[in-house]
C-alpha atoms as a PDB file:
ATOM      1  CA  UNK A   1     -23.528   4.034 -14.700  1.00  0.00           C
ATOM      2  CA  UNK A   2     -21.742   7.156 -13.789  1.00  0.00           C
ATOM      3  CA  UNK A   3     -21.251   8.039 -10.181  1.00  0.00           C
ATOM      4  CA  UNK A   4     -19.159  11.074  -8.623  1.00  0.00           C
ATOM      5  CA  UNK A   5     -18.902  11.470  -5.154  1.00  0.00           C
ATOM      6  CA  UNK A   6     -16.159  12.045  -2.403  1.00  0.00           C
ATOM      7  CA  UNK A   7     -14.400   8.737  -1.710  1.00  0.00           C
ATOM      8  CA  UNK A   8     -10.938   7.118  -0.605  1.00  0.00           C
ATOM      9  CA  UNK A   9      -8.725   6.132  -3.214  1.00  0.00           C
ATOM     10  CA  UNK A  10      -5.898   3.938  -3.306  1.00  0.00           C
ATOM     11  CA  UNK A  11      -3.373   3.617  -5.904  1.00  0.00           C
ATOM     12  CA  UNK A  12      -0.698   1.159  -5.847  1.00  0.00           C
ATOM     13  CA  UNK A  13       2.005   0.417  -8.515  1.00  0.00           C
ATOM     14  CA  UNK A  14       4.325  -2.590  -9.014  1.00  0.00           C
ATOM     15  CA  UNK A  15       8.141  -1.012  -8.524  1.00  0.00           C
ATOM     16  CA  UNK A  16      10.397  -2.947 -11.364  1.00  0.00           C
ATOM     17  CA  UNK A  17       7.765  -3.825 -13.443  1.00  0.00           C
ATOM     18  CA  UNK A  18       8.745  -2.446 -16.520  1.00  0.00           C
ATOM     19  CA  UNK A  19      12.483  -3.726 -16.520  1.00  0.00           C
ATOM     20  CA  UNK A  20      10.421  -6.923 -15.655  1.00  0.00           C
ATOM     21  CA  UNK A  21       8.574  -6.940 -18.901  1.00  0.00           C
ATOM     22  CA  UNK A  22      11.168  -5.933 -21.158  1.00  0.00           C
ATOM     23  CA  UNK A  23      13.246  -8.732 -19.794  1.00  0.00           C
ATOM     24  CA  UNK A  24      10.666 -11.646 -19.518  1.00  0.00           C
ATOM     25  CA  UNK A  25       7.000 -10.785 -20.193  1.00  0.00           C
ATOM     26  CA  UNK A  26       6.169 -14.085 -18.917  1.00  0.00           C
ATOM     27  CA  UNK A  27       7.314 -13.350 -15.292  1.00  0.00           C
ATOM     28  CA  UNK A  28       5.806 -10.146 -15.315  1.00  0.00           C
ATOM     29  CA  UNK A  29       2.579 -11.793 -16.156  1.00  0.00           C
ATOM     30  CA  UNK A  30       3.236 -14.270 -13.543  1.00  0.00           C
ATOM     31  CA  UNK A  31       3.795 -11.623 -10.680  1.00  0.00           C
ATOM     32  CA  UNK A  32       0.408  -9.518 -12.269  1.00  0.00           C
ATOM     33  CA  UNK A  33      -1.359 -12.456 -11.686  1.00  0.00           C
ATOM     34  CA  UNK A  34      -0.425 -13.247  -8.530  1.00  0.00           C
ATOM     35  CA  UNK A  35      -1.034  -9.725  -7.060  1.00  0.00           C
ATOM     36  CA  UNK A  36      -4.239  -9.991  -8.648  1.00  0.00           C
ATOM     37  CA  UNK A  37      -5.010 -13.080  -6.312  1.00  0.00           C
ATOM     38  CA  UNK A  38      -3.951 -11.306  -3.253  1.00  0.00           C
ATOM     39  CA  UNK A  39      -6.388  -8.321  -4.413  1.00  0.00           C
ATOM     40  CA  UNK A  40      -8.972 -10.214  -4.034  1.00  0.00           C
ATOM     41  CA  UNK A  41      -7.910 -11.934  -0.453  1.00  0.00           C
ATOM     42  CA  UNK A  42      -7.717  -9.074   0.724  1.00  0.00           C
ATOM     43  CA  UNK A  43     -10.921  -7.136  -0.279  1.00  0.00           C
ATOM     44  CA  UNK A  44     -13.177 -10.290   0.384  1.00  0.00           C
ATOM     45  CA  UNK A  45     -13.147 -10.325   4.446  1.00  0.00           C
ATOM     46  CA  UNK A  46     -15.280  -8.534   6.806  1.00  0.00           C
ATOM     47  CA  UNK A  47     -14.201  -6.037   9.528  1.00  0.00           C
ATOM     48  CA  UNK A  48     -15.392  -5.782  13.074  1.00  0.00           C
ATOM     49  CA  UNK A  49     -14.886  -2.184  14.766  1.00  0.00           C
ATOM     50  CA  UNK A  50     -15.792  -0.292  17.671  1.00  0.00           C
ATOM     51  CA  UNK A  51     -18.677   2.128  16.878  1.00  0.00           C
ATOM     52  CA  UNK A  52     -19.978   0.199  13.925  1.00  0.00           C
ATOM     53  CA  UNK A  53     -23.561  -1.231  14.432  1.00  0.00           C
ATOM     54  CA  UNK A  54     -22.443  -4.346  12.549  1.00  0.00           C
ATOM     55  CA  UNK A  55     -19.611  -5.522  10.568  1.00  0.00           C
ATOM     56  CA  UNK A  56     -18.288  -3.836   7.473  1.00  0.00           C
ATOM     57  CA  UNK A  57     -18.025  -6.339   4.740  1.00  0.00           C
ATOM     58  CA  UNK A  58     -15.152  -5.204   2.425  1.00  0.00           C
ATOM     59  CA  UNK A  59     -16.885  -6.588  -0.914  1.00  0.00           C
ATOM     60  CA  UNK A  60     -19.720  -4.457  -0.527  1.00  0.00           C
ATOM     61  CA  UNK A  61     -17.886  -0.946   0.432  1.00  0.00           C
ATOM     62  CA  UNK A  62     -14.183  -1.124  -1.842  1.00  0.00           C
ATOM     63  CA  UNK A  63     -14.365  -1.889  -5.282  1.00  0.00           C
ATOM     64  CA  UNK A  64     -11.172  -2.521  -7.547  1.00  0.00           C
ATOM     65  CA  UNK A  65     -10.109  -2.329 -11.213  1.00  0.00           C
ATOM     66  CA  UNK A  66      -6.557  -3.289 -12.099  1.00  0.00           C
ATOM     67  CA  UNK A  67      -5.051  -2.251 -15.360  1.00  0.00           C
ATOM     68  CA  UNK A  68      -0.988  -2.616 -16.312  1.00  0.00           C
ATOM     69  CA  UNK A  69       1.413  -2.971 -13.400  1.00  0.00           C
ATOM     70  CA  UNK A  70      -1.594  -1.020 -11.493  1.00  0.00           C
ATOM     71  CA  UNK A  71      -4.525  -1.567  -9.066  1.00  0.00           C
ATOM     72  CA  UNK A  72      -6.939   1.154  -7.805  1.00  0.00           C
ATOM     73  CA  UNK A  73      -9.349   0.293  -4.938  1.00  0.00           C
ATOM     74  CA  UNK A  74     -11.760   3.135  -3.905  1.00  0.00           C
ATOM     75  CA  UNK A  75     -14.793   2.891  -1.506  1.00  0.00           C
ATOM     76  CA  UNK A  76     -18.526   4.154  -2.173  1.00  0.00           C
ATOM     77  CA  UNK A  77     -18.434   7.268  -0.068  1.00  0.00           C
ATOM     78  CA  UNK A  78     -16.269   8.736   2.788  1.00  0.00           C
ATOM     79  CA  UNK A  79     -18.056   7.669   5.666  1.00  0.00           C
ATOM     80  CA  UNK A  80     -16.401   6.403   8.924  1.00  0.00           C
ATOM     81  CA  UNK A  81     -16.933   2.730   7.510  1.00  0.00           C
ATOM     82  CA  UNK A  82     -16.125   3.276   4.317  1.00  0.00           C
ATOM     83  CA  UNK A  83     -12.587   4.237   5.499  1.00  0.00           C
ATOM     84  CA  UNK A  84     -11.944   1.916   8.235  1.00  0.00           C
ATOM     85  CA  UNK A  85     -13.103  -1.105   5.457  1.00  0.00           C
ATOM     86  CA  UNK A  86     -10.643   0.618   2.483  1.00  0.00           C
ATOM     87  CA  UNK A  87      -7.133   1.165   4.851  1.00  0.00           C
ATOM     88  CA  UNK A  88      -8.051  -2.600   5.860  1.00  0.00           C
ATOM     89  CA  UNK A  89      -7.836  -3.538   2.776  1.00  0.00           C
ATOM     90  CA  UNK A  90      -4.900  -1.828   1.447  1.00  0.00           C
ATOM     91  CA  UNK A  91      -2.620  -3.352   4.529  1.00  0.00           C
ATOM     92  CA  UNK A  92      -4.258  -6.474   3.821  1.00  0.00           C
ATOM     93  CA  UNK A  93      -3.202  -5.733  -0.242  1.00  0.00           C
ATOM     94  CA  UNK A  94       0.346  -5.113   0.984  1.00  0.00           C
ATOM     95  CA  UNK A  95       0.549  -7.301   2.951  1.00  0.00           C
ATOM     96  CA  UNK A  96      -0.044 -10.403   0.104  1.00  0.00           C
ATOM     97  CA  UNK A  97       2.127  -8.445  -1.808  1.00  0.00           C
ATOM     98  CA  UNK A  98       4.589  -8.811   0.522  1.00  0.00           C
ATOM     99  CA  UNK A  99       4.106 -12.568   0.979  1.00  0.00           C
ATOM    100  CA  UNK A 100       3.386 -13.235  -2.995  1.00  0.00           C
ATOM    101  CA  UNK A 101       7.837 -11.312  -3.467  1.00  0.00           C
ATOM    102  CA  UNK A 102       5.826  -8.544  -5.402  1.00  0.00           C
ATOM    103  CA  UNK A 103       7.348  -4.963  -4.617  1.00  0.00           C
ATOM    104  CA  UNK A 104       4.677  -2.288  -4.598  1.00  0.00           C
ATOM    105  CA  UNK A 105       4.186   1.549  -2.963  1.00  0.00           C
ATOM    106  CA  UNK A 106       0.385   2.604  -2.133  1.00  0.00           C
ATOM    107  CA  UNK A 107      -0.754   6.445  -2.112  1.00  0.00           C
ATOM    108  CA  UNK A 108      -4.387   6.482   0.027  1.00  0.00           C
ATOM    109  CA  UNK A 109      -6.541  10.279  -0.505  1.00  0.00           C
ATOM    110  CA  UNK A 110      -9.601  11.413   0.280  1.00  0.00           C
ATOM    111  CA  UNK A 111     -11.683  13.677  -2.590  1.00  0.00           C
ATOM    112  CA  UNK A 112     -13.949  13.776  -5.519  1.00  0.00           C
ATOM    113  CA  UNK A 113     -13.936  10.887  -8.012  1.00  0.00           C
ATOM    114  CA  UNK A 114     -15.448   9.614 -10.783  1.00  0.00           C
ATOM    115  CA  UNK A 115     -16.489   6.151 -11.671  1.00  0.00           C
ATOM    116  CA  UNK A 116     -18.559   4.423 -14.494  1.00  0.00           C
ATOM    117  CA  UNK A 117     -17.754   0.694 -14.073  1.00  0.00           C
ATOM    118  CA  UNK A 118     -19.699   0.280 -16.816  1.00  0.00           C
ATOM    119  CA  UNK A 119     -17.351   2.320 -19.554  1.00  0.00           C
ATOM    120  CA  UNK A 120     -14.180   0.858 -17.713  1.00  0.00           C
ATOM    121  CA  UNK A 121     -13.911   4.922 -16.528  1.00  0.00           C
ATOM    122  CA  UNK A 122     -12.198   6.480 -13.663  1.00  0.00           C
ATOM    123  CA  UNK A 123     -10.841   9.687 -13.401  1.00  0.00           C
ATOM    124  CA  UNK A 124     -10.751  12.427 -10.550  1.00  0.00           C
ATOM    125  CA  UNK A 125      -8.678  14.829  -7.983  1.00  0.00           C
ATOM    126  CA  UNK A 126      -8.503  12.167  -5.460  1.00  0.00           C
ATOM    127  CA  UNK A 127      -7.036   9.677  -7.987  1.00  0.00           C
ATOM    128  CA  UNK A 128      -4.955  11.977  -9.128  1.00  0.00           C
ATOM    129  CA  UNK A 129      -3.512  12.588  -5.730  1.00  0.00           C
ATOM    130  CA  UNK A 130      -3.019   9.277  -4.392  1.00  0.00           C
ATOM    131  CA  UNK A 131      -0.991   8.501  -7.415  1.00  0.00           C
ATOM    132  CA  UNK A 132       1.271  11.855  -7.366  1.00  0.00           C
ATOM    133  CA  UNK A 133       1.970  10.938  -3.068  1.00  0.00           C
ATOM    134  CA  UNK A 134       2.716   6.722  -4.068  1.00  0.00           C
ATOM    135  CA  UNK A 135       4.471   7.395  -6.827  1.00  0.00           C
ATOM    136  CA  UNK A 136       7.059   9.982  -5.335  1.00  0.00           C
ATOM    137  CA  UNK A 137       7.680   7.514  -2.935  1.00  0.00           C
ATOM    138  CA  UNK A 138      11.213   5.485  -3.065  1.00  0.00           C
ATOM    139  CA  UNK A 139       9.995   2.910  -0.994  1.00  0.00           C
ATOM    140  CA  UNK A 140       7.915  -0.047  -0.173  1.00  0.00           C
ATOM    141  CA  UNK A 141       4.969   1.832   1.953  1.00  0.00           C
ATOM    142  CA  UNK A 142       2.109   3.604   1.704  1.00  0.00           C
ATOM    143  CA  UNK A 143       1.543   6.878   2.386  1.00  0.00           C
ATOM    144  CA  UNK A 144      -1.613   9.111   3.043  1.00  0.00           C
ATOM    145  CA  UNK A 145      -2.673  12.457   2.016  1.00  0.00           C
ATOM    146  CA  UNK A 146      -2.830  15.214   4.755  1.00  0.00           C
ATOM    147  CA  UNK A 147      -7.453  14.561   4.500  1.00  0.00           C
ATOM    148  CA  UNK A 148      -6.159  10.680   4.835  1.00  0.00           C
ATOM    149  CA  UNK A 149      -3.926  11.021   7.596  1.00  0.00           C
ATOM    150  CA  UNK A 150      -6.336  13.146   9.992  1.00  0.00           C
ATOM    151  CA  UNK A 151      -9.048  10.470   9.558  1.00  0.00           C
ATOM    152  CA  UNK A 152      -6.445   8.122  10.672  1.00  0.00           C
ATOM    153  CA  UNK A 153      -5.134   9.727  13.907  1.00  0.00           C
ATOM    154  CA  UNK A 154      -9.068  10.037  14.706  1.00  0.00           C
ATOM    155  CA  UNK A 155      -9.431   6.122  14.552  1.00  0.00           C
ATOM    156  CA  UNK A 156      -6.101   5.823  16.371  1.00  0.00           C
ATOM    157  CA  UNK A 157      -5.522   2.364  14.853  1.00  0.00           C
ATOM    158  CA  UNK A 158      -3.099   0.291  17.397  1.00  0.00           C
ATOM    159  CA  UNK A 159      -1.359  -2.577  17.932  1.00  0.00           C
ATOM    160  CA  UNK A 160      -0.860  -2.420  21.682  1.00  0.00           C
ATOM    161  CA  UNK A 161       0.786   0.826  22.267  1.00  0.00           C
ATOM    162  CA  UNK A 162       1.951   1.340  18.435  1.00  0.00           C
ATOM    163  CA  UNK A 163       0.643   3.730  16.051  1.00  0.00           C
ATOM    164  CA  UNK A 164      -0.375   2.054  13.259  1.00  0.00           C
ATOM    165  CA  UNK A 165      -0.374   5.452  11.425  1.00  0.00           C
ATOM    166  CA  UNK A 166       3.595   7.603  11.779  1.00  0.00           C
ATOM    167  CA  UNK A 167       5.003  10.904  10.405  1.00  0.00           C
ATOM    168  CA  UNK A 168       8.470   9.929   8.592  1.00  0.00           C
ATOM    169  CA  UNK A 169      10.661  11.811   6.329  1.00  0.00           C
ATOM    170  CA  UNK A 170       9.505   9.668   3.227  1.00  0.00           C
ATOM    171  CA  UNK A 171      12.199   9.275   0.825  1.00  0.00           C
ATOM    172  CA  UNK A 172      11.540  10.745  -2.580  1.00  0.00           C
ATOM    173  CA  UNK A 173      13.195  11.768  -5.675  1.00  0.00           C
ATOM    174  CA  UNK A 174      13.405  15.260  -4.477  1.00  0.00           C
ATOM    175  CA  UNK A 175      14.693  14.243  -1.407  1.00  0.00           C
ATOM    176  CA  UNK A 176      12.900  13.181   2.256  1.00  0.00           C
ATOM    177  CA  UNK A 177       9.423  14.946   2.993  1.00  0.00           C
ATOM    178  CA  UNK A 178       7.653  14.906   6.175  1.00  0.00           C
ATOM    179  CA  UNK A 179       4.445  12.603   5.327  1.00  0.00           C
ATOM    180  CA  UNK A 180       2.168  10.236   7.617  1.00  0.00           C
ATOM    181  CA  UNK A 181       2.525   6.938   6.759  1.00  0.00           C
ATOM    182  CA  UNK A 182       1.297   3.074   7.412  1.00  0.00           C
ATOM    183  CA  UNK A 183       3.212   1.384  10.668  1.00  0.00           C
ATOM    184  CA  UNK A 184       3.121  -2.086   8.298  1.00  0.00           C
ATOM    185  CA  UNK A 185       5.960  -3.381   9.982  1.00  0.00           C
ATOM    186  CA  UNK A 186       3.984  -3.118  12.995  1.00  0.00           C
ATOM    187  CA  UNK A 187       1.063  -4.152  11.966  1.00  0.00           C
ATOM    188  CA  UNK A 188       2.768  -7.178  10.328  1.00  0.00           C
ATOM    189  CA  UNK A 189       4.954  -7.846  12.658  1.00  0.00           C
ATOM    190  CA  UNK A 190       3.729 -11.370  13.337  1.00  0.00           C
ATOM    191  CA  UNK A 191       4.141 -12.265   9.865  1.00  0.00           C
ATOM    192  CA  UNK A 192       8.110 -11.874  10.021  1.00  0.00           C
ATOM    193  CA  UNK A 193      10.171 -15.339   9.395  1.00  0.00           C
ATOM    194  CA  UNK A 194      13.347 -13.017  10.447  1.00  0.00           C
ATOM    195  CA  UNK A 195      12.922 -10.700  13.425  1.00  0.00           C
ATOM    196  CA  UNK A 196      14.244  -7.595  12.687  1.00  0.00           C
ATOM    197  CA  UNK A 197      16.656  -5.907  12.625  1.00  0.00           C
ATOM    198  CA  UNK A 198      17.573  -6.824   9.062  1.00  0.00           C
ATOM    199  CA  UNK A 199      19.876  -5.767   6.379  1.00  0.00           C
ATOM    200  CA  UNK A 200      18.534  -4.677   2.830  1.00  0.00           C
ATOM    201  CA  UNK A 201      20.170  -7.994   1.398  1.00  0.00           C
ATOM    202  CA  UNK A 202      17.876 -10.129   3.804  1.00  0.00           C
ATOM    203  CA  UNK A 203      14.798  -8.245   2.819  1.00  0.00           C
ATOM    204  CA  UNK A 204      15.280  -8.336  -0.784  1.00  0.00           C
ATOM    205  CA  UNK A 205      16.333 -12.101  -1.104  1.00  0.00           C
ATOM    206  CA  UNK A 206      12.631 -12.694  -1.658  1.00  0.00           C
ATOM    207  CA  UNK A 207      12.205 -10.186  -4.745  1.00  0.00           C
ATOM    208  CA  UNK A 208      15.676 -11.542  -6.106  1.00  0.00           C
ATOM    209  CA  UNK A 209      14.490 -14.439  -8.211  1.00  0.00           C
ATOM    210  CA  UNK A 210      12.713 -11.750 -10.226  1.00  0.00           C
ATOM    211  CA  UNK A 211      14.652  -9.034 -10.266  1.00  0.00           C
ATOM    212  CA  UNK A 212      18.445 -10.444 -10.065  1.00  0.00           C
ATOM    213  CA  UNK A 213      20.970  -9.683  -7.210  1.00  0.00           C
ATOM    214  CA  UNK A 214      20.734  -6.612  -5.220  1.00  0.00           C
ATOM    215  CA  UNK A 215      24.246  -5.302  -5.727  1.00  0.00           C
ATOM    216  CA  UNK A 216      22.784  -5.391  -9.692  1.00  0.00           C
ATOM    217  CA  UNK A 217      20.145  -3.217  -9.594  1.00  0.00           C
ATOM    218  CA  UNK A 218      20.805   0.728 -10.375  1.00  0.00           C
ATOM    219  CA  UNK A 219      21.799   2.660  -7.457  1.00  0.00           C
ATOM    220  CA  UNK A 220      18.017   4.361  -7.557  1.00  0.00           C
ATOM    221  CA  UNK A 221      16.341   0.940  -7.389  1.00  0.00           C
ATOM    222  CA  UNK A 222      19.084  -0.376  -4.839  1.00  0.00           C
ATOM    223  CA  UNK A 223      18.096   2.969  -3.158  1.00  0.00           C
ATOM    224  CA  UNK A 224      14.319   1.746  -2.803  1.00  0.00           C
ATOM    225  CA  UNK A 225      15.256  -1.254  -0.601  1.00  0.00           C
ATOM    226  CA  UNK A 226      17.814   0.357   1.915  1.00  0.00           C
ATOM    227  CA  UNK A 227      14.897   2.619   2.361  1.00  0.00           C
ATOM    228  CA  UNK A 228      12.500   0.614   2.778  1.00  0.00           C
ATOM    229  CA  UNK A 229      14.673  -1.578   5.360  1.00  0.00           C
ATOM    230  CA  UNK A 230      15.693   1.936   7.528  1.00  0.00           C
ATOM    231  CA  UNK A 231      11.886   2.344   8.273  1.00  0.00           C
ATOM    232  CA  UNK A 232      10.843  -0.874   9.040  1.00  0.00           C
ATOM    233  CA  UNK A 233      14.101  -1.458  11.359  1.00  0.00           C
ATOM    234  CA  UNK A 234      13.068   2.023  12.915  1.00  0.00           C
ATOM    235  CA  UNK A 235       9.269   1.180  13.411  1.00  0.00           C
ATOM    236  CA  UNK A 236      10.286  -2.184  14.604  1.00  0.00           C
ATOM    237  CA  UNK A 237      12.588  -1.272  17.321  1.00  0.00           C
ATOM    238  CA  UNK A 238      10.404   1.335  18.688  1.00  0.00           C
ATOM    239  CA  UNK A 239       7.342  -0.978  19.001  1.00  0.00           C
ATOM    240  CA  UNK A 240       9.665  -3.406  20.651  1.00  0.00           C
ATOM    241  CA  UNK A 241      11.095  -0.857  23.120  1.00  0.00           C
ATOM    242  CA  UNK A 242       7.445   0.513  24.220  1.00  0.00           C
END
């Protein structure tokens, strides 16, 4: 059945993947499959949150579909609930992704899209958007769109004194732009075997058995990781200091 309606979106893409598969399809199936595992960890919990009359059960407000190296979640509507139950869920996502050595980048909007489970259809601006702001990305992150990002710093999502929601110069291929982004190293921080600070080579050691030594990769894909370590060493220390 068709529906159209203003939701959240989330895109997320698998960074390597396609040197992956060209060099052993088997692994890339592997990693697929595991990410596909952690989807569904992390979109079958329940949320309590201030305001809400009850609990927001996940299952019931995000759905998923997962084609190639890519998995879209988006929620029934754009309600207060519906939001608070979809960024859940896409921390939680990265999160396993994290744990599970799989290297992804999430884009989260807010618009108009279109869904017919049904068909196996899904098109829309909001789609369209939250793919354009993950994949310029040269990261592992997530970033919102500007709609995303003001629902955010309403909720003021914490941990303690720490944002869970920052502006950063997000590197892209066109260089940095201003963006807000996801404090996951914040938000994670208890999941951390090293405390940071940590140097690119630490961090990647867990996505090396796939992808081969660091000092191997191409300078852009190199690039991905030292980025990735600069914010979560910045967020880090800042939550620490405050």
């Amino acid at each position: 059945m068709e529906t159209i309606s203003r939701r959240y979106v989330v895109h997320l893409d698998i960074l390597g993947m396609r040197a992956l598969s060209a060099r052993n399809h088997r692994e890339a199936w592997d990693m697929l499959s595991a990410l596909e595992i952690g989807l569904r960890k992390s979109t079958n919990s329940t949320v309590f949150y201030k305001g809400f009359d009850g609990p927001a059960h996940i299952p019931e407000l995000v759905q998923s579909v997962v084609f190639s190296d890519t998995i879209v979640l988006y929620s029934a509507s754009d309600s207060k609930k519906d939001f608070v139950a979809i960024f859940t869920a896409a921390l939680k996502l990265f999160a396993e992704a994290l744990y599970l050595r799989v290297p992804i980048r999430i884009g989260i909007s807010k618009g108009m899209f279109y869904s017919d489970e049904e068909r196996s259809m899904y098109a829309g601006p909001a789609l369209i958007e939250a793919y354009e702001i993950g994949e310029a990305s040269q990261w592992l992150g997530i970033v919102l769109s500007d709609s995303v990002a003001e629902d955010a710093r309403n909720e003021d999502f914490r941990n303690g004194a720490s944002r869970l929601v920052v502006d950063w110069e997000v590197p892209t291929k066109n260089g940095p732009v201003k963006a807000s982004v996801v404090n996951w190293p914040v938000a994670l921080e208890k999941n951390f075997k090293i405390e940071p600070p940590i140097a690119p080579e630490q961090f990647y050691q867990i996505f090396e058995e796939y992808f081969g030594p660091l000092s191997e990769l191409r300078e852009v894909d190199a690039a991905k990781y030292t980025n990735t370590v600069d914010f979560l060493n910045a967020q880090y220390a800042s939550h620490k200091q405050g």
